[in-house]
C-alpha atoms as a PDB file:
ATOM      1  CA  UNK A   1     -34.915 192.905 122.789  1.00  0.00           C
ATOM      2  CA  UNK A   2     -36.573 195.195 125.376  1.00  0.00           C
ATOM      3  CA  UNK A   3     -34.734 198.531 126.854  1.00  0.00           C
ATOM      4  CA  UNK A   4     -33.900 196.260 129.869  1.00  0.00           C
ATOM      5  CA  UNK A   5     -32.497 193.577 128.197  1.00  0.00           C
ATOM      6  CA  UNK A   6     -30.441 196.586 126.589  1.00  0.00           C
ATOM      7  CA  UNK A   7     -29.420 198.212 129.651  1.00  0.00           C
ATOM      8  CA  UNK A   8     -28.276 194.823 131.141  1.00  0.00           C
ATOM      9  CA  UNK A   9     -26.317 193.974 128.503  1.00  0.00           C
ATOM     10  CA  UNK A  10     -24.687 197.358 128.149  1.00  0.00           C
ATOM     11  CA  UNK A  11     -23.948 197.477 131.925  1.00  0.00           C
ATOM     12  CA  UNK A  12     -22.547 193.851 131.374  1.00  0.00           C
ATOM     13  CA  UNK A  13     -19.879 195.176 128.607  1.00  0.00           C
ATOM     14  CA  UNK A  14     -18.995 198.255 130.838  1.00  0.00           C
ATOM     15  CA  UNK A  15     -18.088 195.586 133.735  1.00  0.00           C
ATOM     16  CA  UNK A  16     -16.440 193.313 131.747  1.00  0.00           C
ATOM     17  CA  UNK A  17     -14.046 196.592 130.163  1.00  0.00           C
ATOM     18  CA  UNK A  18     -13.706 197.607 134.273  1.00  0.00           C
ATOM     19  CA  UNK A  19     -12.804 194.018 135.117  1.00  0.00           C
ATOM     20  CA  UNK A  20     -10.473 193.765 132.005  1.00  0.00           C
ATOM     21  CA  UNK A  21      -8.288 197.497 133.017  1.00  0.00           C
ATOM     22  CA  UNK A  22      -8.408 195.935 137.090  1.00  0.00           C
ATOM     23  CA  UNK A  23      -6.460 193.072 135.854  1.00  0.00           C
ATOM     24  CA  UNK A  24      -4.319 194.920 133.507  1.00  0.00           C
ATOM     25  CA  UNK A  25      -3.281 197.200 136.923  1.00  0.00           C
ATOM     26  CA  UNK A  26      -2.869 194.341 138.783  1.00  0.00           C
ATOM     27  CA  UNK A  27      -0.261 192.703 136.637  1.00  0.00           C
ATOM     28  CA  UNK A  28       1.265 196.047 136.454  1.00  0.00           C
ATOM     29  CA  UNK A  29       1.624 196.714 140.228  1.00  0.00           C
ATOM     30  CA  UNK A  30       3.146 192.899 140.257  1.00  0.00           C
ATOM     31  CA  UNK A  31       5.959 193.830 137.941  1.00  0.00           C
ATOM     32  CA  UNK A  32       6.096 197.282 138.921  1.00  0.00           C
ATOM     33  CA  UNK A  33       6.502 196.443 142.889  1.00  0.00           C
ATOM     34  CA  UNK A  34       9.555 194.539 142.210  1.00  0.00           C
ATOM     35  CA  UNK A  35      11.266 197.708 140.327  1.00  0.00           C
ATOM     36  CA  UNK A  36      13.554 199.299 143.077  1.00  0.00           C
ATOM     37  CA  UNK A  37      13.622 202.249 140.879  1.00  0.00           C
ATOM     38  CA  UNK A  38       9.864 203.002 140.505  1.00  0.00           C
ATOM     39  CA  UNK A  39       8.463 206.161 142.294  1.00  0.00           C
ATOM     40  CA  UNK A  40       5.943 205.926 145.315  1.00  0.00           C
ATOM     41  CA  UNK A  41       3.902 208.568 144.392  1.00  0.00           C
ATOM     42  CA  UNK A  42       2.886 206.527 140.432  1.00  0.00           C
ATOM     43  CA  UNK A  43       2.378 203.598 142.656  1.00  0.00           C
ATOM     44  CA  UNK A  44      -0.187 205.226 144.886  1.00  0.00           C
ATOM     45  CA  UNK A  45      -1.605 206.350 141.796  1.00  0.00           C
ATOM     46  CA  UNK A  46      -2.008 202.766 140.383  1.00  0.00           C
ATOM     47  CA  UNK A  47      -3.801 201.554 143.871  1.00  0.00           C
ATOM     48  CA  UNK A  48      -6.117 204.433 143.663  1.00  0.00           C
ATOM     49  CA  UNK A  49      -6.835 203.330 140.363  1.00  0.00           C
ATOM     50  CA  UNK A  50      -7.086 199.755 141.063  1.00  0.00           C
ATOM     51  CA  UNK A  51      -9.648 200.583 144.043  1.00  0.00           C
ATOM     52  CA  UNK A  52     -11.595 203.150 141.855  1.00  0.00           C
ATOM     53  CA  UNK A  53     -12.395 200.274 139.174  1.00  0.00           C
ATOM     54  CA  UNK A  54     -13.201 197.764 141.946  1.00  0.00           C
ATOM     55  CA  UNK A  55     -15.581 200.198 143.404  1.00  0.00           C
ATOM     56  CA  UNK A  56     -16.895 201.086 140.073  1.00  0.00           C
ATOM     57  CA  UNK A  57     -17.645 197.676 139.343  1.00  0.00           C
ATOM     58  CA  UNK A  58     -19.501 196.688 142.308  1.00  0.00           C
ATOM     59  CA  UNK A  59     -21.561 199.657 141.671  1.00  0.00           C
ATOM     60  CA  UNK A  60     -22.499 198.248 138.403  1.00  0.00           C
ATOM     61  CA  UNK A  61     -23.136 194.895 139.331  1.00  0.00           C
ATOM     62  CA  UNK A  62     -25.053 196.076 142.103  1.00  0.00           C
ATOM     63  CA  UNK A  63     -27.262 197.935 139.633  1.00  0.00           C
ATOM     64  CA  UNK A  64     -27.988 194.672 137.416  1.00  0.00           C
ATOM     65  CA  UNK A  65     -29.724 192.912 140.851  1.00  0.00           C
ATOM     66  CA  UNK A  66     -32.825 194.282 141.234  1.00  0.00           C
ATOM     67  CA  UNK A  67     -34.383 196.499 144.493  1.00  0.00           C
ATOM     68  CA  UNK A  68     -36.124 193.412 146.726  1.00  0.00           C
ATOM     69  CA  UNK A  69     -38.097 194.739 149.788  1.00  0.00           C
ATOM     70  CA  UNK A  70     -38.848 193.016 153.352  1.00  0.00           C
END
């Protein structure tokens, strides 16, 4: 296997561990959004969170297409 091949399939494991935590959050915020009792501030927290790892993982996947030029 070449370093590529390496990097491609370690950036592939590091998105699939992103995806895995984004849907983890978003179950969370499903059950958590229904709790009258739950405090707006860890809420906020959890969307930040959500939109870091979304962010995070188009920045990886973006990284596994290669550079094409006009």
């Amino acid at each position: 296997m070449t370093e590529a091949q390496y990097v491609e399939q370690d950036l592939g494991t590091k998105i699939e561990k992103l995806r895995s935590e984004h849907r983890a959050l978003d179950e969370e915020l499903k059950n958590i959004v229904e709790d009258p009792s739950i405090d707006d501030l860890q809420l906020q927290r959890l969307k930040k969170r959500k939109l870091f790892l979304k962010d995070s993982i188009g920045h990886l996947e973006s990284r596994l297409v290669p550079d094409i030029t006009a």
